[in-house]
N, C-alpha and C. Protein backbone atom coordinates (compact mmCIF):
# COMPACT_ATOMS: atom_id res chain seq x y z
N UNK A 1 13.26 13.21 27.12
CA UNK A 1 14.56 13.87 27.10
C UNK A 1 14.37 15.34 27.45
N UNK A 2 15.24 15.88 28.15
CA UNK A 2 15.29 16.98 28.24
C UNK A 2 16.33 18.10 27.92
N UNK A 3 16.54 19.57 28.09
CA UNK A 3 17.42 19.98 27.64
C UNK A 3 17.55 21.40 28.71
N UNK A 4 18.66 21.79 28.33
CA UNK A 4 19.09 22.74 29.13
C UNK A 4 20.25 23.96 28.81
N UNK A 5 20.08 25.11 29.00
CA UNK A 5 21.42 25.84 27.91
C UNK A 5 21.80 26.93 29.16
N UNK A 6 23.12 27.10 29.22
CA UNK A 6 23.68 27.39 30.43
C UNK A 6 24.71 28.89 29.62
N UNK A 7 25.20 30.26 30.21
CA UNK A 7 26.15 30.99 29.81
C UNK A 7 26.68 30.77 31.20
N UNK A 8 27.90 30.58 31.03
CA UNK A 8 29.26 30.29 32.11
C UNK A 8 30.27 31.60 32.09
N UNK A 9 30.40 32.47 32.91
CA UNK A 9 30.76 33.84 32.72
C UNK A 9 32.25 33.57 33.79
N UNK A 10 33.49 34.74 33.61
CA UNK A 10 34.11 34.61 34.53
C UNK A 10 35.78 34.46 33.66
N UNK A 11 36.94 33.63 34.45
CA UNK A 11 37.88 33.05 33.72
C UNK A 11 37.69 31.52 32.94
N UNK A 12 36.86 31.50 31.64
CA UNK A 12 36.63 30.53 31.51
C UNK A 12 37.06 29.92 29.89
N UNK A 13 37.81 31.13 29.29
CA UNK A 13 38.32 30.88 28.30
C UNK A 13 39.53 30.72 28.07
N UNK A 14 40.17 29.97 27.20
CA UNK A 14 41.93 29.54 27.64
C UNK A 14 42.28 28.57 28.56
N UNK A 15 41.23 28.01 29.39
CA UNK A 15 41.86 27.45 30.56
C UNK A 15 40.93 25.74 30.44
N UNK A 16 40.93 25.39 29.45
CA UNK A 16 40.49 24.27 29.09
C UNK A 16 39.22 24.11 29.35
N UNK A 17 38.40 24.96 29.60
CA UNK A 17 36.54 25.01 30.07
C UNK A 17 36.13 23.96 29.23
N UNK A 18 35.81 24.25 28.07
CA UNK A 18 35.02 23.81 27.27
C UNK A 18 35.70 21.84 27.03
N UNK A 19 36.63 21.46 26.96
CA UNK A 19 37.15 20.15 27.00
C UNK A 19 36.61 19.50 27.87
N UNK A 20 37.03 20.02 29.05
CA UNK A 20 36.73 19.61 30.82
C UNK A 20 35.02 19.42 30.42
N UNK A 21 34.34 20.64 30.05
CA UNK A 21 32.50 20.38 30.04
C UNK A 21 32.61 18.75 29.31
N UNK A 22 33.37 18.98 28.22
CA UNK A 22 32.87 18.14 27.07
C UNK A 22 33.17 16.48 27.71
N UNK A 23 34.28 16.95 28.11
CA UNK A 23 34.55 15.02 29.13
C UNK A 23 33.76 15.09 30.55
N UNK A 24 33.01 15.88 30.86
CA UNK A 24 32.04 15.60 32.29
C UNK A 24 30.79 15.12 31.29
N UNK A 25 30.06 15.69 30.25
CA UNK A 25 28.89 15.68 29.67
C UNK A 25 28.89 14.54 29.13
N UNK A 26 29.99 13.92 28.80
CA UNK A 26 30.04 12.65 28.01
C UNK A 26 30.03 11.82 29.08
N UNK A 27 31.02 11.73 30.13
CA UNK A 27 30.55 10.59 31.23
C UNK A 27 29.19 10.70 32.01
N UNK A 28 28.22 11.69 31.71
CA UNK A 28 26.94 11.60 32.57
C UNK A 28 25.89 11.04 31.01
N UNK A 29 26.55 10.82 29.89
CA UNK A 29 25.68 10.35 29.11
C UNK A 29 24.83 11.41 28.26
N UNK A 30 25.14 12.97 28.31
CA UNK A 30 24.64 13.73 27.64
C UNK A 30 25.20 14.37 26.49
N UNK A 31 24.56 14.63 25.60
CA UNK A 31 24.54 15.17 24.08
C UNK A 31 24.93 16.74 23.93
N UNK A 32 25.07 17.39 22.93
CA UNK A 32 25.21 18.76 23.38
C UNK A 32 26.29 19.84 22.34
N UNK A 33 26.89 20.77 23.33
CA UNK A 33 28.15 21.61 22.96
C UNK A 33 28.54 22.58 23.92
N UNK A 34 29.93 23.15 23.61
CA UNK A 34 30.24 24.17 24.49
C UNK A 34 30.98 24.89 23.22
N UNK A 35 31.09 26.10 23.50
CA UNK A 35 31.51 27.13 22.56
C UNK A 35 31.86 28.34 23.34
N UNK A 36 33.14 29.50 22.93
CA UNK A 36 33.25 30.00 23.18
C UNK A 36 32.45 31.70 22.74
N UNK A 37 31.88 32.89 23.46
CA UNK A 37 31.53 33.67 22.99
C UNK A 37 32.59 34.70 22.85
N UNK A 38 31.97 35.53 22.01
CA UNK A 38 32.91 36.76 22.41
C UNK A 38 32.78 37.71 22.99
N UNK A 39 32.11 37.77 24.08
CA UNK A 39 32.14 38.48 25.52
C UNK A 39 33.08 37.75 26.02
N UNK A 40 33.78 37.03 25.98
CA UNK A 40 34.52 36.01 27.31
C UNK A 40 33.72 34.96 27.90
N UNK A 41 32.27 34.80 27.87
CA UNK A 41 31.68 33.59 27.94
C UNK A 41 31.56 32.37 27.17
N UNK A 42 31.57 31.43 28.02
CA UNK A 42 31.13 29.75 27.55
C UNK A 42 29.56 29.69 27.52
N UNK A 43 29.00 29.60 26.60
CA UNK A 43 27.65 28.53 26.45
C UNK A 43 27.56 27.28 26.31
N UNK A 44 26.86 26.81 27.05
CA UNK A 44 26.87 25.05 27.34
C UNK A 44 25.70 24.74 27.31
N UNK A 45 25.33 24.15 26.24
CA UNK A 45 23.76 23.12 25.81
C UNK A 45 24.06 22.30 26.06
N UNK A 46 23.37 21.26 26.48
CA UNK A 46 23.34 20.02 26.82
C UNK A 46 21.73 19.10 26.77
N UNK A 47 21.33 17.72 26.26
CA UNK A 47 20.02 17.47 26.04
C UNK A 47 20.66 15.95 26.56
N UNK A 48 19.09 15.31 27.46
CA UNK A 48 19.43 14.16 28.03
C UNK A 48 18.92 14.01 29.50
N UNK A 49 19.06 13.06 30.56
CA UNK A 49 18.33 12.67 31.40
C UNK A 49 18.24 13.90 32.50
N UNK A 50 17.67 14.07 33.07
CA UNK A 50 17.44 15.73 33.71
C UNK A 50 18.04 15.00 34.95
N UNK A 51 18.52 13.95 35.66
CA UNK A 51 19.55 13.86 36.86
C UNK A 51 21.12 14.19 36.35
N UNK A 52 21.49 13.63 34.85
CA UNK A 52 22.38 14.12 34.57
C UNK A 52 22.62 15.48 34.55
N UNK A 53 21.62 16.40 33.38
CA UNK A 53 21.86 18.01 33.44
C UNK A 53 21.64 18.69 34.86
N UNK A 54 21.32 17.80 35.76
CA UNK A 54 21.21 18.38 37.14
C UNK A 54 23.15 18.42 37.73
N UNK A 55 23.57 16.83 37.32
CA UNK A 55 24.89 17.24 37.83
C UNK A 55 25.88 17.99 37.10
N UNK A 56 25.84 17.95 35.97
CA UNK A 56 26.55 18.75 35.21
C UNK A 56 26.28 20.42 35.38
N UNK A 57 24.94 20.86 35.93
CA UNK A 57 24.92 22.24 36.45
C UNK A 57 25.40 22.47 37.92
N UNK A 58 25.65 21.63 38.84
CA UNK A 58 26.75 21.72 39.39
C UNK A 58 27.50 21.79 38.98
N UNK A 59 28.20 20.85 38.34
CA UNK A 59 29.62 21.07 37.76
C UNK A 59 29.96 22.44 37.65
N UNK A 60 29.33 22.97 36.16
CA UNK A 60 29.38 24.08 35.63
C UNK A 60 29.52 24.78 36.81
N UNK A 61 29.03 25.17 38.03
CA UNK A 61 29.32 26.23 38.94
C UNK A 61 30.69 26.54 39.62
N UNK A 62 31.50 25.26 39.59
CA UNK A 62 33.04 24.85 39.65
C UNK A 62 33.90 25.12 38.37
N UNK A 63 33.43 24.27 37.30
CA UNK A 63 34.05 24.29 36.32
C UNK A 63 35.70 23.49 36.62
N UNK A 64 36.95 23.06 35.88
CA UNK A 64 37.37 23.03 35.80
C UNK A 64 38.84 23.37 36.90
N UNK A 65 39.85 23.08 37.29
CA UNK A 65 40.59 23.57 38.37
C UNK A 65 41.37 25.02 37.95
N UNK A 66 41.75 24.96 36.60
CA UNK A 66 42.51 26.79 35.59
C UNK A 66 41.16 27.35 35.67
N UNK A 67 40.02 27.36 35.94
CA UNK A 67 39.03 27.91 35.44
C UNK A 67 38.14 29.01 36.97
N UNK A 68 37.74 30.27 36.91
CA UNK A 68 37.16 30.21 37.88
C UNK A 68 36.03 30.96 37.40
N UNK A 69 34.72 30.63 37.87
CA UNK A 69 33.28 30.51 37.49
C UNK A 69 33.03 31.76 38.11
N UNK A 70 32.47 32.82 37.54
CA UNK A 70 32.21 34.24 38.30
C UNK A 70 30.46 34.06 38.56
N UNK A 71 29.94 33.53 36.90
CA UNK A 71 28.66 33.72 37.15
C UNK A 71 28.32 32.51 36.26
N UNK A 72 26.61 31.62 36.35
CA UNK A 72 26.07 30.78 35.79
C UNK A 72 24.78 30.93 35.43
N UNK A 73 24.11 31.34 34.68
CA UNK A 73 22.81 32.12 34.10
C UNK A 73 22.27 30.27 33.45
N UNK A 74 21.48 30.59 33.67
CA UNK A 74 20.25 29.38 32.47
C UNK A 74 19.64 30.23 31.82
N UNK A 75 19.54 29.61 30.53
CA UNK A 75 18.41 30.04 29.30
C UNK A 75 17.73 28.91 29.06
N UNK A 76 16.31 29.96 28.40
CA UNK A 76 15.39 28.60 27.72
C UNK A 76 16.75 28.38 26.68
N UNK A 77 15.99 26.71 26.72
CA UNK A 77 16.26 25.69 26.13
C UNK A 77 15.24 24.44 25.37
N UNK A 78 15.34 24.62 24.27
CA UNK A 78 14.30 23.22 23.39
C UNK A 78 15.18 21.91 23.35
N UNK A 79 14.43 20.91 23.45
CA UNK A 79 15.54 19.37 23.14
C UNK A 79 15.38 19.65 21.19
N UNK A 80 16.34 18.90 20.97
CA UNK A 80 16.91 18.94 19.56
C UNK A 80 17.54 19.82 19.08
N UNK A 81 18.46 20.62 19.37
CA UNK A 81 19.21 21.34 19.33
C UNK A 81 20.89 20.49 19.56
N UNK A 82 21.11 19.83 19.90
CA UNK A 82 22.42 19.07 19.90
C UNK A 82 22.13 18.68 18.41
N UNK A 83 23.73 18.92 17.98
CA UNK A 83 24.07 18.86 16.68
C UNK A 83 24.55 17.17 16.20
N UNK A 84 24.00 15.96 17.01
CA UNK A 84 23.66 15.00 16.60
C UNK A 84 24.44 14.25 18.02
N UNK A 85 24.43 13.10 18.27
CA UNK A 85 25.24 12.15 19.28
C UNK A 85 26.77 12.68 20.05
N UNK A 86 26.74 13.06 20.57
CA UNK A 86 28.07 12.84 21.47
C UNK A 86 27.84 14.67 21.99
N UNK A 87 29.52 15.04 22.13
CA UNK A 87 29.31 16.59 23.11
C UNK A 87 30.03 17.02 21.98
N UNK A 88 30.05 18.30 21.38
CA UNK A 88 31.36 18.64 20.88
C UNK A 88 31.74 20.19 20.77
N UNK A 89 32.82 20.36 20.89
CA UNK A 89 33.15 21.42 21.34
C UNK A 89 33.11 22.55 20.06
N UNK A 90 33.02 23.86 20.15
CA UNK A 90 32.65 24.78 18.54
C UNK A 90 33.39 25.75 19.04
């Protein structure tokens, strides 16, 4: 398993970001969260098959259609950090 932790910068709060992550991450089969910061950024962890976190970091560079993606940074990331089965939003 692998893992991956993403900051999503830009118009990405208010405009359903974090839902939209949470129903793409769940149909590619990955574990995880999205949360809002308070800079105005989304962080998006995600743990699970590394073709999935491959498409879902596409995604993330789109994001959502209300949403527009200014910038997409990766951070380290450890697996076990998802707060148990499914995606959920914080």
């Amino acid at each position: 398993m692998s893992a991956r932790r993403w900051r999503v910068g830009g118009r990405v709060q208010g405009v359903a970001f974090r839902a939209a992550t949470q129903g793409r991450a769940l149909a590619l089969g990955l574990s995880g969260y999205a949360m809002n910061l308070q800079g105005g950024e989304v962080e998006v962890y995600a743990q699970g098959d590394g073709e999935a976190l491959q498409q879902l970091a596409l995604w993330l560079r789109r994001g959502p259609p209300a949403a527009r993606v200014d910038t997409l940074r990766e951070l380290p990331a450890a697996a076990g950090e998802a707060p148990g089965p499914g995606f959920a939003i914080r």
